[in-house]
Protein backbone atom coordinates (compact mmCIF):
# COMPACT_ATOMS: atom_id res chain seq x y z
CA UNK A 1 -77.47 20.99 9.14
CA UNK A 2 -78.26 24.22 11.42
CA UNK A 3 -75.55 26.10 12.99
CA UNK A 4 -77.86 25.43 15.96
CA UNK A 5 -77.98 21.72 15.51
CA UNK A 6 -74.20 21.97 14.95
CA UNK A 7 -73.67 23.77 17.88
CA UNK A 8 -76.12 21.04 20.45
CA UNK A 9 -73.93 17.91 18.82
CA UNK A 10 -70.44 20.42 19.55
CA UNK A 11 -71.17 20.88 23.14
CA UNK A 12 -72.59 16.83 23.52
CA UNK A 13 -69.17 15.56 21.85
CA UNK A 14 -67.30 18.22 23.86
CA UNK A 15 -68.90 16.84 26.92
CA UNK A 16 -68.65 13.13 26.47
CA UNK A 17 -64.79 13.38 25.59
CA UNK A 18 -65.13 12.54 21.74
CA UNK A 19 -64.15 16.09 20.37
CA UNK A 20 -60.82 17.24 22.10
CA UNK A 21 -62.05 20.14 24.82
CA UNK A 22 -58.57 22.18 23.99
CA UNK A 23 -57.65 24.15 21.23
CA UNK A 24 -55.34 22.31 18.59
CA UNK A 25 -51.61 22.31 18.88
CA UNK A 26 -51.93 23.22 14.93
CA UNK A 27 -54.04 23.67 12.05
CA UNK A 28 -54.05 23.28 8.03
CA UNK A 29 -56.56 25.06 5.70
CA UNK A 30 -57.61 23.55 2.41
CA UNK A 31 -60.09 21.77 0.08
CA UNK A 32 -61.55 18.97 1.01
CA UNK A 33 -60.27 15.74 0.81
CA UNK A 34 -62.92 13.50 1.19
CA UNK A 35 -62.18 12.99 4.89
CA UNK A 36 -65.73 13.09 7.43
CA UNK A 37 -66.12 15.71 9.59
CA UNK A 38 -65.64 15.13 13.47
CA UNK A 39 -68.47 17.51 14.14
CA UNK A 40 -71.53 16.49 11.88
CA UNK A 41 -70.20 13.63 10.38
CA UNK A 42 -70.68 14.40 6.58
CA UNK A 43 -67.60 14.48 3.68
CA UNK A 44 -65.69 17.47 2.97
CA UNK A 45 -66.57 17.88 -0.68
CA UNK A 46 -63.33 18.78 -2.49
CA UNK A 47 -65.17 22.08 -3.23
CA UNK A 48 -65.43 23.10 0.50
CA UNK A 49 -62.91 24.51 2.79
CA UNK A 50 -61.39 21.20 5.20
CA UNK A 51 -59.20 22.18 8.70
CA UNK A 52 -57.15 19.28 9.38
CA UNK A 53 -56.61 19.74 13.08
CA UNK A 54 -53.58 18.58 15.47
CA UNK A 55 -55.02 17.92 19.37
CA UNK A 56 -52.49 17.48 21.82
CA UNK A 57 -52.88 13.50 21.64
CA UNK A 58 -51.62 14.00 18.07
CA UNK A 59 -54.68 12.67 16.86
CA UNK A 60 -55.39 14.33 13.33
CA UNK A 61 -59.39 15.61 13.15
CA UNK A 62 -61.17 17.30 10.01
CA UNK A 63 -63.44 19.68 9.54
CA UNK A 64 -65.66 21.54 7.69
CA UNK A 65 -64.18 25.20 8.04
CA UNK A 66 -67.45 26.40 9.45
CA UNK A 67 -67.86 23.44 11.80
CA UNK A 68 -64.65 24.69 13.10
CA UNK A 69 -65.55 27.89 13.75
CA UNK A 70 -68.59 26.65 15.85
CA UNK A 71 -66.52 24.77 17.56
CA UNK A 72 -63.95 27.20 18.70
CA UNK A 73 -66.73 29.41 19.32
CA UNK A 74 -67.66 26.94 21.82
CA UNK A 75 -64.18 26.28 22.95
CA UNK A 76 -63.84 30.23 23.49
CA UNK A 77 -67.17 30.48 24.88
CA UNK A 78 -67.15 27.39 27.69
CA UNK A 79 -63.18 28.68 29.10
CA UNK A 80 -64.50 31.93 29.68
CA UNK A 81 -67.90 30.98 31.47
CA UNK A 82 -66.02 28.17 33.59
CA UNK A 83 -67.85 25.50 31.53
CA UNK A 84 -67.14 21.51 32.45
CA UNK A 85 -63.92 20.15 31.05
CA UNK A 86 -62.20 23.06 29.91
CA UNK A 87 -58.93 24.32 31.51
């Protein structure tokens, strides 16, 4: 998938409620597990880097590591324009 396409389902997921619209409380870095991604949906492959994430509902998401980093990039990016749903 495109970091573009990546980025359209981030901010549609971030907007709807189903990816947490704060930062996690705390992060692990790793090889996969197996576990599916929260942004795109697709296994972490044991030989790609997995971020098990803790929200502040103490949910537990995964992550493809660059998934992630989209996804803080649009964390960073919608706190400092204002953007809906961000404290």
């Amino acid at each position: 998938m495109e970091p573009q396409e990546i980025r359209l389902r981030i901010r549609e997921r971030l907007t709807s409620g189903e990816l947490p619209r704060d930062h996690p409380q705390q992060t692990w870095v790793g090889y996969g597990t197996g576990q599916t991604c929260a942004v795109c949906g697709e296994t972490i492959d044991r030989e790609e880097t997995e971020v098990e994430a803790q929200s502040a509902d103490d949910k537990f998401r995964y992550y493809h590591g660059p998934c992630f980093q989209l996804l803080t990039e649009e964390r960073f990016s919608r706190s400092r324009s204002g953007g809906p749903g961000l404290a």
